[in-house]
C-alpha atoms as a PDB file:
ATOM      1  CA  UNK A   1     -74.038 -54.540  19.666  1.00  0.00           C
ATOM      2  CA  UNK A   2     -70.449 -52.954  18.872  1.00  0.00           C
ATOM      3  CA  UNK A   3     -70.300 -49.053  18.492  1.00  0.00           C
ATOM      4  CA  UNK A   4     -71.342 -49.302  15.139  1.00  0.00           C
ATOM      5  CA  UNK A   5     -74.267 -51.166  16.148  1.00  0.00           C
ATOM      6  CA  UNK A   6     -75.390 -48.111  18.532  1.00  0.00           C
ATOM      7  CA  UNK A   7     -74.782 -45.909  15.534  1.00  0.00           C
ATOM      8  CA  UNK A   8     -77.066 -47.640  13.402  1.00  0.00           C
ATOM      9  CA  UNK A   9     -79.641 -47.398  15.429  1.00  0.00           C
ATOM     10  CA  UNK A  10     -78.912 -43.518  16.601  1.00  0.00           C
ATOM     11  CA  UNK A  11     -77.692 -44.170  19.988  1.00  0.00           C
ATOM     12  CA  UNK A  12     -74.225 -42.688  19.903  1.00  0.00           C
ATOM     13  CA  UNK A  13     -73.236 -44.869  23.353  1.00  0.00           C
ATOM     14  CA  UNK A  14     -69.483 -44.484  22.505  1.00  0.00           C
ATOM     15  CA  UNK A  15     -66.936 -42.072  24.057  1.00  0.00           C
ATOM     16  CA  UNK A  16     -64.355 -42.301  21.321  1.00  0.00           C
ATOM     17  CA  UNK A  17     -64.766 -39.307  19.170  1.00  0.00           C
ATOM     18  CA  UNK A  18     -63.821 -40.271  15.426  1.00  0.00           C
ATOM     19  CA  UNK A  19     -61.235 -39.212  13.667  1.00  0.00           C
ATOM     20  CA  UNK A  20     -61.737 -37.429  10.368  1.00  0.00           C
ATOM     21  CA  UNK A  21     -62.483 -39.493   7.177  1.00  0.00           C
ATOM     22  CA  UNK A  22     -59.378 -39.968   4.417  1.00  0.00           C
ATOM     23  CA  UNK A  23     -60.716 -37.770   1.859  1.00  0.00           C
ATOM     24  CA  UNK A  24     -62.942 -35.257   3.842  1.00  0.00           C
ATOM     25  CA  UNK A  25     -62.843 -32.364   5.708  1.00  0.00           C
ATOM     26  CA  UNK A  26     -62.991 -33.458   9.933  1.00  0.00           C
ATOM     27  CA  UNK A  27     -66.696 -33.920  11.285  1.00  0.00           C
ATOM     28  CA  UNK A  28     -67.445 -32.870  14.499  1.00  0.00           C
ATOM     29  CA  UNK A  29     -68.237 -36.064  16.691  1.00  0.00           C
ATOM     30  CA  UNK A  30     -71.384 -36.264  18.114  1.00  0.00           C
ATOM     31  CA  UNK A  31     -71.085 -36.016  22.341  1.00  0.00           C
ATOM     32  CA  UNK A  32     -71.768 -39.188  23.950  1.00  0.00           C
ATOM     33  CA  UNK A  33     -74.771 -39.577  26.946  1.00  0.00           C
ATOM     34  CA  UNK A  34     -73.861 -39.140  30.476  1.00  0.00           C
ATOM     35  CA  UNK A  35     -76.264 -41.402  31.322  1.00  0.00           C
ATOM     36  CA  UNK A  36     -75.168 -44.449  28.964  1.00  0.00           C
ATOM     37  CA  UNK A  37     -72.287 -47.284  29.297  1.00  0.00           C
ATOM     38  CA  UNK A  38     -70.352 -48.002  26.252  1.00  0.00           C
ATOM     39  CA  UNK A  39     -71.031 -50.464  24.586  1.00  0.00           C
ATOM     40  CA  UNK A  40     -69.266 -53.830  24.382  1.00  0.00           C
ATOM     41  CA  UNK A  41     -66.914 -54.144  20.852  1.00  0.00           C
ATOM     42  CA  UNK A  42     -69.732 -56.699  18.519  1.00  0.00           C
ATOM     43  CA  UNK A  43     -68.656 -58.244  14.656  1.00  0.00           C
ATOM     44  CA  UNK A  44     -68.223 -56.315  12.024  1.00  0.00           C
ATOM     45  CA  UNK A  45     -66.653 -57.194   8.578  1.00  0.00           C
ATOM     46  CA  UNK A  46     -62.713 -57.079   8.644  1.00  0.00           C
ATOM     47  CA  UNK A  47     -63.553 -54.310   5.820  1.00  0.00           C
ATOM     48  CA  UNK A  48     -66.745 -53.256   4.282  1.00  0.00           C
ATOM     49  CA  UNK A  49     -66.108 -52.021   0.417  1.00  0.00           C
ATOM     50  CA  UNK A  50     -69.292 -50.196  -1.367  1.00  0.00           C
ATOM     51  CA  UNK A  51     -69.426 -49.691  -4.941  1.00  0.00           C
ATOM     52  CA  UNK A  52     -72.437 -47.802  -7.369  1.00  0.00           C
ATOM     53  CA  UNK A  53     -73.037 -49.620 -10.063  1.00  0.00           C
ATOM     54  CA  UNK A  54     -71.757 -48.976 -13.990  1.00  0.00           C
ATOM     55  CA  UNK A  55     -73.063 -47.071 -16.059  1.00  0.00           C
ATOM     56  CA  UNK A  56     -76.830 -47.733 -16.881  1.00  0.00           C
ATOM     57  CA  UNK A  57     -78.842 -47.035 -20.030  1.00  0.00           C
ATOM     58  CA  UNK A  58     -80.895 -44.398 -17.841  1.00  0.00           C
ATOM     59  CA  UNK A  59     -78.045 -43.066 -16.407  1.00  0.00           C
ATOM     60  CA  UNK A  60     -77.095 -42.263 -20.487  1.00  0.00           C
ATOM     61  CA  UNK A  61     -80.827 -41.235 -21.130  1.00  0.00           C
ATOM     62  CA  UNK A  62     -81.040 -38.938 -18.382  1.00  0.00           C
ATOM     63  CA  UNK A  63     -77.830 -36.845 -19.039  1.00  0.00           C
ATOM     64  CA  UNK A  64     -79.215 -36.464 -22.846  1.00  0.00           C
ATOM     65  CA  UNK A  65     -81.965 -34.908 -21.464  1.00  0.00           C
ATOM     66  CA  UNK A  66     -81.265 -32.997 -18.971  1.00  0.00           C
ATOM     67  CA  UNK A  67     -78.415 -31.257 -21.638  1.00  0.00           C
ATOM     68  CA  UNK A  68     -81.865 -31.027 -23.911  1.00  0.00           C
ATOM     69  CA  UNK A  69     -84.348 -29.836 -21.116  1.00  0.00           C
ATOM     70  CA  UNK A  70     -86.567 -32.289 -22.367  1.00  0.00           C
ATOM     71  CA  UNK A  71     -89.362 -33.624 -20.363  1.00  0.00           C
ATOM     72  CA  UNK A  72     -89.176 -36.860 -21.052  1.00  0.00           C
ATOM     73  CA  UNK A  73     -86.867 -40.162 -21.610  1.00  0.00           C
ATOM     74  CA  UNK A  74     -87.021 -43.149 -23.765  1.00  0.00           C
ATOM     75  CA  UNK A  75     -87.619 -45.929 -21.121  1.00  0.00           C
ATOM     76  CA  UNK A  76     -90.289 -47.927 -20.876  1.00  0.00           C
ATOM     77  CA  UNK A  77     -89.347 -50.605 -18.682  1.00  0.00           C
ATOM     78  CA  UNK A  78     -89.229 -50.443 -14.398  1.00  0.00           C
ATOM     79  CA  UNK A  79     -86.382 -48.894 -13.156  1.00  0.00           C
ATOM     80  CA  UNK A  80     -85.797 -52.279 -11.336  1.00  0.00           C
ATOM     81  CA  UNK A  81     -85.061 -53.779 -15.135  1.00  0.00           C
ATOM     82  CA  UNK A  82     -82.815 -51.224 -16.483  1.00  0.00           C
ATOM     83  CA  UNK A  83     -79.399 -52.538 -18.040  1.00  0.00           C
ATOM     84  CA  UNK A  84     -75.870 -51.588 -17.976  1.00  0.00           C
ATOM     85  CA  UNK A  85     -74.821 -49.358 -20.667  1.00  0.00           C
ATOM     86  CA  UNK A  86     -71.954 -50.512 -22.800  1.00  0.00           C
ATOM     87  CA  UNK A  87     -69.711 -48.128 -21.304  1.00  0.00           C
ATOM     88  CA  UNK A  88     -70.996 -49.579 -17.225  1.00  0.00           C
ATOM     89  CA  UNK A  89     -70.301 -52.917 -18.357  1.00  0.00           C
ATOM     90  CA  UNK A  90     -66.356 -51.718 -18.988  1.00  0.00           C
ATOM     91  CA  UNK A  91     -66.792 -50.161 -15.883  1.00  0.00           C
ATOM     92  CA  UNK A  92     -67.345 -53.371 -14.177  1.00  0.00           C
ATOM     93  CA  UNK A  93     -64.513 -54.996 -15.759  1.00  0.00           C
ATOM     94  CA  UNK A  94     -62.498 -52.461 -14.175  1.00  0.00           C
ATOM     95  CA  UNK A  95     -64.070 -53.123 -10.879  1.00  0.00           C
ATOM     96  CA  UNK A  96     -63.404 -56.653 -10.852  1.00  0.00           C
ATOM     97  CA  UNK A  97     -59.540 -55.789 -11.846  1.00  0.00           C
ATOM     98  CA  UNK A  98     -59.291 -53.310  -8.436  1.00  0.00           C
ATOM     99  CA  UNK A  99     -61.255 -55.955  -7.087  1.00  0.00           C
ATOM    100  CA  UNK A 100     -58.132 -58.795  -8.160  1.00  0.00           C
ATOM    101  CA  UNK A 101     -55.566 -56.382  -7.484  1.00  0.00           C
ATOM    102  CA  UNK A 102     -56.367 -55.886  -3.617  1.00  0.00           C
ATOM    103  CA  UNK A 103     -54.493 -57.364  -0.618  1.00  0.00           C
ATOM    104  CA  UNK A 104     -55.056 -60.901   0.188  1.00  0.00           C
ATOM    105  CA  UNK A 105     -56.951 -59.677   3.334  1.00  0.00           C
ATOM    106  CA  UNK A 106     -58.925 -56.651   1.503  1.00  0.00           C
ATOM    107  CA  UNK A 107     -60.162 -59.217  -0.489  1.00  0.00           C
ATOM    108  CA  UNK A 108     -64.135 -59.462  -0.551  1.00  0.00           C
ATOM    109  CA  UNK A 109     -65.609 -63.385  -0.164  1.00  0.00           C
ATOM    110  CA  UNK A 110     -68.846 -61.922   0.663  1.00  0.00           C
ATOM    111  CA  UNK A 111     -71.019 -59.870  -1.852  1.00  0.00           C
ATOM    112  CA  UNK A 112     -74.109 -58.144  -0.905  1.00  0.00           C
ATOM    113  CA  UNK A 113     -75.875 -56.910  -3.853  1.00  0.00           C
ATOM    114  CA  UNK A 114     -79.199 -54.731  -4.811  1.00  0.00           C
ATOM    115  CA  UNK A 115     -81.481 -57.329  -6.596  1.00  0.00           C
ATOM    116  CA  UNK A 116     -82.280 -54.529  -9.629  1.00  0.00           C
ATOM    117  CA  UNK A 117     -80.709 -55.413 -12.962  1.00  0.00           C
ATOM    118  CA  UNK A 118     -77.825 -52.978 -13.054  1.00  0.00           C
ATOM    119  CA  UNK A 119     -76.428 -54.288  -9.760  1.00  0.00           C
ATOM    120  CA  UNK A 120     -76.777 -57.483 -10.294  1.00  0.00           C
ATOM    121  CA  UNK A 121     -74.968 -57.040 -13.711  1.00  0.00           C
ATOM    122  CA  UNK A 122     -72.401 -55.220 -12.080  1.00  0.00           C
ATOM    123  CA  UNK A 123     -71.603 -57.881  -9.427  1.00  0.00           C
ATOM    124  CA  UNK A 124     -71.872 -60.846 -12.193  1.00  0.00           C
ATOM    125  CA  UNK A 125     -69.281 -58.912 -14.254  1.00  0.00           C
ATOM    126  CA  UNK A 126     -67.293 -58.094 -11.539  1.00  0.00           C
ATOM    127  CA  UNK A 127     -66.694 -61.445  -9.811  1.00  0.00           C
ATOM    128  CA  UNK A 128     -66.116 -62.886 -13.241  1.00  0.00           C
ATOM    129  CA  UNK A 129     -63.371 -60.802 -13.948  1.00  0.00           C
ATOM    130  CA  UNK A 130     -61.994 -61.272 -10.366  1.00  0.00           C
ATOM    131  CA  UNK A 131     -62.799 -65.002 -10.581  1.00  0.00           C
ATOM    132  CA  UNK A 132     -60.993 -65.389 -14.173  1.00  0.00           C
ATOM    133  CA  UNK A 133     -57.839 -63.353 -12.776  1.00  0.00           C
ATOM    134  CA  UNK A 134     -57.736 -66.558  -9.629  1.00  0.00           C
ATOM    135  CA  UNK A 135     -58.801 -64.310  -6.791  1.00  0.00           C
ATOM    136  CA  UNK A 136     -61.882 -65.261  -6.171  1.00  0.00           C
ATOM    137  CA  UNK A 137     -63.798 -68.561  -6.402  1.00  0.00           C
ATOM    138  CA  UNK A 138     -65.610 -69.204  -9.516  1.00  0.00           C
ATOM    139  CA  UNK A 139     -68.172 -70.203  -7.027  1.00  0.00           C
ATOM    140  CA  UNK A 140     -68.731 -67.528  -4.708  1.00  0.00           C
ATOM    141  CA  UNK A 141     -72.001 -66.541  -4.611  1.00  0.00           C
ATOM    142  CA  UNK A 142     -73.669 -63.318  -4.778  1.00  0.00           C
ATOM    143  CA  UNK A 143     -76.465 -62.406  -2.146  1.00  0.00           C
ATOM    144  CA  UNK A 144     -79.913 -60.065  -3.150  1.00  0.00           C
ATOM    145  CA  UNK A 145     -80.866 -58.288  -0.571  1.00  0.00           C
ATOM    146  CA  UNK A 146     -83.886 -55.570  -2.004  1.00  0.00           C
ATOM    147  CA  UNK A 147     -82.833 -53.138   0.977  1.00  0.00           C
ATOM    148  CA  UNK A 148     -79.990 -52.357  -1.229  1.00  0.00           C
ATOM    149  CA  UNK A 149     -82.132 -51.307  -3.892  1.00  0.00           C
ATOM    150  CA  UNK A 150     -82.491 -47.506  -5.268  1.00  0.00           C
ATOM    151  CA  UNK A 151     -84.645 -44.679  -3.570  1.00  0.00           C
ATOM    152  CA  UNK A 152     -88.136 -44.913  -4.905  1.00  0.00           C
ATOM    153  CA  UNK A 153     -88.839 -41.750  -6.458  1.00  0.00           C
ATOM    154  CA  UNK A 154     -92.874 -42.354  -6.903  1.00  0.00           C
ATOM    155  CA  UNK A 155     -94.653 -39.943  -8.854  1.00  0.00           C
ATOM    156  CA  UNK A 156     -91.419 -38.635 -10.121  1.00  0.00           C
ATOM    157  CA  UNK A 157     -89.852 -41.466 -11.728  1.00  0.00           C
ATOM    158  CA  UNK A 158     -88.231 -41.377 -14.496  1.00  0.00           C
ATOM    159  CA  UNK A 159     -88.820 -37.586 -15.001  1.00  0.00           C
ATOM    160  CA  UNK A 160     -86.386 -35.189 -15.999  1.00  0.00           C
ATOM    161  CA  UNK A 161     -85.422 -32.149 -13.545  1.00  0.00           C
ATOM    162  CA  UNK A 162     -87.331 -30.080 -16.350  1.00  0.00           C
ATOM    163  CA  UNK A 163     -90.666 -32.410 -16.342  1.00  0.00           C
ATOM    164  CA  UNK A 164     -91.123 -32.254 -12.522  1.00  0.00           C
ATOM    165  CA  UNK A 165     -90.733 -28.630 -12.551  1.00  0.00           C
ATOM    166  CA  UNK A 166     -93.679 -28.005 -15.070  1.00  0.00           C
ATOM    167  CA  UNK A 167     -95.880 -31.113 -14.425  1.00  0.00           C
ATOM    168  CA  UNK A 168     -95.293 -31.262 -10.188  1.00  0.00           C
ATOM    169  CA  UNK A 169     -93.752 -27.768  -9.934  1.00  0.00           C
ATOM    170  CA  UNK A 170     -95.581 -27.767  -5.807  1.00  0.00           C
ATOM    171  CA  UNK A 171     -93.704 -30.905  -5.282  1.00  0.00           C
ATOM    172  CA  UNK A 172     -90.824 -29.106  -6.812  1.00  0.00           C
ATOM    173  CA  UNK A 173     -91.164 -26.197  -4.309  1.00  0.00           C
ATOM    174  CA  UNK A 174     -91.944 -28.670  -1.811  1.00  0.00           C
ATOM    175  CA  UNK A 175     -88.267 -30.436  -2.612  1.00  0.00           C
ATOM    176  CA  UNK A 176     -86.306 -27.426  -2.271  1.00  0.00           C
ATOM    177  CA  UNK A 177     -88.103 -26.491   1.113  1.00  0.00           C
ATOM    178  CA  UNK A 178     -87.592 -29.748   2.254  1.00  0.00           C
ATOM    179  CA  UNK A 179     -84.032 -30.780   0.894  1.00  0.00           C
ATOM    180  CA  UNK A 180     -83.114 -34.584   0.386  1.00  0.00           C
ATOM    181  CA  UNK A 181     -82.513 -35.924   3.580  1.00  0.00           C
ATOM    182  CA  UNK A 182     -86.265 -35.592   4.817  1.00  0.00           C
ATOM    183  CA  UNK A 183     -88.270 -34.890   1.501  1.00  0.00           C
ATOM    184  CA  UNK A 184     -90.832 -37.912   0.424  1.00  0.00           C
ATOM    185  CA  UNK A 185     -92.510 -37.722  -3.083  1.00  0.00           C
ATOM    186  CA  UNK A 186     -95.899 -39.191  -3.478  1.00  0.00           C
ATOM    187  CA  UNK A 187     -95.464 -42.466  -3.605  1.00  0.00           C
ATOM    188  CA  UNK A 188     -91.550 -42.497  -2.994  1.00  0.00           C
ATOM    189  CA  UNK A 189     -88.907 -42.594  -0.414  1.00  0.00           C
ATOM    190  CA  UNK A 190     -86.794 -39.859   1.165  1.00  0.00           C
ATOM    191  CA  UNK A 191     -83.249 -40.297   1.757  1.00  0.00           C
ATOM    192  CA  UNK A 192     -84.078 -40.534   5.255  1.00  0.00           C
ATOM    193  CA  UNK A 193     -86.527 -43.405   4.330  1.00  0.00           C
ATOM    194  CA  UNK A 194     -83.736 -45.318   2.446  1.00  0.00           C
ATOM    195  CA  UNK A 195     -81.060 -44.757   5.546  1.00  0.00           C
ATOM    196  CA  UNK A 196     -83.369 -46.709   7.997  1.00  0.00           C
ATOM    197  CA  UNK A 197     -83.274 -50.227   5.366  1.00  0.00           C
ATOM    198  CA  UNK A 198     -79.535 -49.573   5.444  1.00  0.00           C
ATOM    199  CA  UNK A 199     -79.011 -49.433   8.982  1.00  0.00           C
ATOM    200  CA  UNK A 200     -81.123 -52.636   8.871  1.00  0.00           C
ATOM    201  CA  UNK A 201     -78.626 -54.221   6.224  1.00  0.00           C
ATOM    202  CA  UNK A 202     -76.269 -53.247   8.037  1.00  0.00           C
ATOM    203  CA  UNK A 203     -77.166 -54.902  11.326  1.00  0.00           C
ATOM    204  CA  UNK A 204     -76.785 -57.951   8.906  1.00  0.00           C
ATOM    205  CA  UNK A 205     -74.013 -57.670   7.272  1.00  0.00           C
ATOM    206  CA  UNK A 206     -72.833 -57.195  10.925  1.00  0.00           C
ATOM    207  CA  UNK A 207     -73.668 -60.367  11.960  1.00  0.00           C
ATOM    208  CA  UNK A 208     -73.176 -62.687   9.545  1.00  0.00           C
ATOM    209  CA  UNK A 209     -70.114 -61.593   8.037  1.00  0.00           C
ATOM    210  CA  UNK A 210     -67.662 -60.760  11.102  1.00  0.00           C
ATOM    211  CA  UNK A 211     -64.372 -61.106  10.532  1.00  0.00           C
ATOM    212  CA  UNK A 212     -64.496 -60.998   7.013  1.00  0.00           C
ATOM    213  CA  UNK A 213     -64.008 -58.426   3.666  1.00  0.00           C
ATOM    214  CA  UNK A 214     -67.175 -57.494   2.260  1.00  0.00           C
ATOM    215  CA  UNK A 215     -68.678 -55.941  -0.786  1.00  0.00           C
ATOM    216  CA  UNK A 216     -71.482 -54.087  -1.670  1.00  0.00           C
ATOM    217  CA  UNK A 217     -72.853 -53.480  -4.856  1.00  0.00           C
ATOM    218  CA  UNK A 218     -75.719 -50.291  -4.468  1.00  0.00           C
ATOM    219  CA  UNK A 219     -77.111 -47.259  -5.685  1.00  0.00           C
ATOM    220  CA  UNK A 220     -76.106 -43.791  -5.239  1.00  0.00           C
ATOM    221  CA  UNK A 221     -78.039 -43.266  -2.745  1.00  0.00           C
ATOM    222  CA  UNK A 222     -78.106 -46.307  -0.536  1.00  0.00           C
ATOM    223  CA  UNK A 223     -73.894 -45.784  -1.068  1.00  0.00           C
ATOM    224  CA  UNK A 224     -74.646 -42.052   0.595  1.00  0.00           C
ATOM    225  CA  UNK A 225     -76.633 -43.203   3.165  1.00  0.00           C
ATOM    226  CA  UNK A 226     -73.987 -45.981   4.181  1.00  0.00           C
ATOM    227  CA  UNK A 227     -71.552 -43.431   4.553  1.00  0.00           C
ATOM    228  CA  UNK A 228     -73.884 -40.975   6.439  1.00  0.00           C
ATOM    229  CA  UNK A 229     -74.655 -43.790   8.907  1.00  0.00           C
ATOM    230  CA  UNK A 230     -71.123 -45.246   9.665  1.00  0.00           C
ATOM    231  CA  UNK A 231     -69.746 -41.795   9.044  1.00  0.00           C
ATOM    232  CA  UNK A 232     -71.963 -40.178  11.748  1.00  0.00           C
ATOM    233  CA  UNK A 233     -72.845 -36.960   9.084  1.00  0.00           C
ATOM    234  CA  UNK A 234     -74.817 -34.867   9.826  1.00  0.00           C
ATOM    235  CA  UNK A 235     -77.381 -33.061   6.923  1.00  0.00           C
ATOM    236  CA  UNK A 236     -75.129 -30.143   6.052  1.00  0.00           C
ATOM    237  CA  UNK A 237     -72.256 -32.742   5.565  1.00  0.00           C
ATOM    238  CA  UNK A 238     -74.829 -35.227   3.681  1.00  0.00           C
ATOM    239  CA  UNK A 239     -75.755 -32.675   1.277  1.00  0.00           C
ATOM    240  CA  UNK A 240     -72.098 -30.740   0.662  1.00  0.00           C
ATOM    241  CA  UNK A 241     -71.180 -34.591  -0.919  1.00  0.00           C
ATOM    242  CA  UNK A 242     -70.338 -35.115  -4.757  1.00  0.00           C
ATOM    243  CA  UNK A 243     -72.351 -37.898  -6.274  1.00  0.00           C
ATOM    244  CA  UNK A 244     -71.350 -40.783  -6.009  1.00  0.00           C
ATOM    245  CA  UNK A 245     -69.527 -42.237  -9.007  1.00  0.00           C
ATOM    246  CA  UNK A 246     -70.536 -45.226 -11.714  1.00  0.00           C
ATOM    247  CA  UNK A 247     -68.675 -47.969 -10.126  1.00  0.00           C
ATOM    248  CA  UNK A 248     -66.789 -45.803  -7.371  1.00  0.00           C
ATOM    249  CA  UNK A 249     -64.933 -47.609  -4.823  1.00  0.00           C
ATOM    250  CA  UNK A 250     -65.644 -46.446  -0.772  1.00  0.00           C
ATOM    251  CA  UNK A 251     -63.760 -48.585   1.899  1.00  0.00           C
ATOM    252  CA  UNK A 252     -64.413 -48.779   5.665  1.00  0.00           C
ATOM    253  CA  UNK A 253     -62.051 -51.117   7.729  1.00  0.00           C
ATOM    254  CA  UNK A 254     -62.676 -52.756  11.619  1.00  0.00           C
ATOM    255  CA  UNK A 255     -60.826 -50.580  14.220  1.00  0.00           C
ATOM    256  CA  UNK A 256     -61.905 -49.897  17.297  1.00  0.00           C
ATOM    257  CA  UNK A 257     -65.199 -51.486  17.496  1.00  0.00           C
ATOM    258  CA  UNK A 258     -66.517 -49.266  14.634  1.00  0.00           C
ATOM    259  CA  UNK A 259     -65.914 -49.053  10.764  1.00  0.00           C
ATOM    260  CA  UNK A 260     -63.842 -46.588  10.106  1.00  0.00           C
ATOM    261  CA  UNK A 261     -63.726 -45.113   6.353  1.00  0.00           C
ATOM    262  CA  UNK A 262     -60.076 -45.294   4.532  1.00  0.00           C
ATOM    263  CA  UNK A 263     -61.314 -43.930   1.263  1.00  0.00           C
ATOM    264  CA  UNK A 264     -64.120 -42.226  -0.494  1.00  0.00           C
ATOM    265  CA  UNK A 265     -65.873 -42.463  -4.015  1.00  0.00           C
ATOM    266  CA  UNK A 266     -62.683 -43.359  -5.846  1.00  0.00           C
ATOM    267  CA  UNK A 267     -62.557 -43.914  -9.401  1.00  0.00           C
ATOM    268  CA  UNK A 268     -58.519 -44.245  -9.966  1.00  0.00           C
ATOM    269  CA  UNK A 269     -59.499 -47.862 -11.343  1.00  0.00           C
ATOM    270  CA  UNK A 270     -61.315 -46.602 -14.265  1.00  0.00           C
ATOM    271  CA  UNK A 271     -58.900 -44.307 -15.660  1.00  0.00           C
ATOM    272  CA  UNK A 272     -57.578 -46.581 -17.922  1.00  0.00           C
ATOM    273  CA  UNK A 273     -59.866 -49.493 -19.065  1.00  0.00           C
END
């Protein structure tokens, strides 16, 4: 496949050495193998755009507690069911208005969406507004792809920084030994976990949607682990990141035979809806 293709899957065949992202501080590039050709330019999307989605109800739920140090929160439902907030739903409004206001070429036809609830809501809000402002078809449809959904969390779901520390406080220790990228709770995912079914989306998205804009409505962590695998970070550069925003906007466009990012985590959009 193209360059980004051998990044996906952790061969770094290339001997172009990136240049620094828009936003960011300059990465080192990773040094390519004597002993392997470059590869030959594959598709890619014309640009690949990745949002989080709005606002949800937990998102709300969780911030009230962790201001309380409470051990709990009032869901009861999977986290795959969990709604936009009132506030997210705005959000998405806005989204759809960025998403109106781009270029003619910028312009996603393609949607690639988590199946959970807040995604999807996101995207159906979204393309309406986009849709009802004539620059999208009413039609277009959205596709579910569950490698897009959220990091599993498994025996800590849905608990509070405060719960885990006094009902799994090993796990806890285990976390902070182990930091993000590689650590796995019982039953759950690490963020190294959740990289691998991007960089299989991603092979995809590849394929199927060359030449084209794309979006892609996530989580905030499937969002960090698309930019740590186009954006070759390493775990010190993974880590140093800001979360990644309610309905943020991140941008990658074709050049070169890789995807190279043009902006990061922007929320300018929202400022005013």
């Amino acid at each position: 496949m193209a360059d980004l293709g051998t990044t996906l899957n952790g061969q770094h065949q290339s001997t172009h050495r990136p240049g620094p992202p828009a936003t960011t501080a300059p990465y080192p590039a990773s040094p390519a193998p004597h002993t392997a050709p470059a590869a030959a330019p594959g598709p890619l999307p014309s640009v690949l755009i990745a949002t989080r989605h709005g606002e949800s109800t937990a998102n709300v739920e969780f911030q009230l507690a962790e201001a309380a140090g409470a051990l709990s929160v009032p869901i009861s439902c999977r986290d795959a069911d969990i709604p936009l907030s009132l506030h997210g739903r705005q959000q998405a409004q806005a989204l759809g208005r960025w998403w109106a206001g781009l270029p003619s070429a910028d312009r996603p036809r393609s949607v690639w969406c988590s199946p959970y609830e807040r995604t999807a809501e996101t995207a159906r809000i979204a393309l309406a507004q986009a849709a009802g402002l004539g620059a999208v078809p009413v039609s277009l449809a959205v596709r579910y792809d569950e490698r897009l959904r959220d990091r599993e969390l498994g025996v800590l779901e849905m608990l509070p920084k405060a719960a885990i520390e006094a009902k799994h406080p090993e796990e806890a220790a285990r976390r902070r030994k182990m930091g993000e990228l590689y650590y796995r709770p019982p039953g759950g995912e690490s963020w190294a976990d959740v990289a691998l079914r991007v960089r299989s989306v991603l092979r995809d998205i590849c394929a199927e949607e060359a030449g084209r804009p794309v979006l892609l409505v996530a989580h905030d962590c499937t969002v960090l682990m698309l930019r740590y695998a186009l954006d070759r970070l390493t775990e010190a550069q993974l880590t140093a990141l800001e979360p990644v925003r309610n309905c943020s906007t991140s941008l990658w466009r074709a050049e070169g035979g890789r995807l190279r990012p043009a902006h990061w985590n922007d929320t300018g959009h929202l400022a005013h809806h």
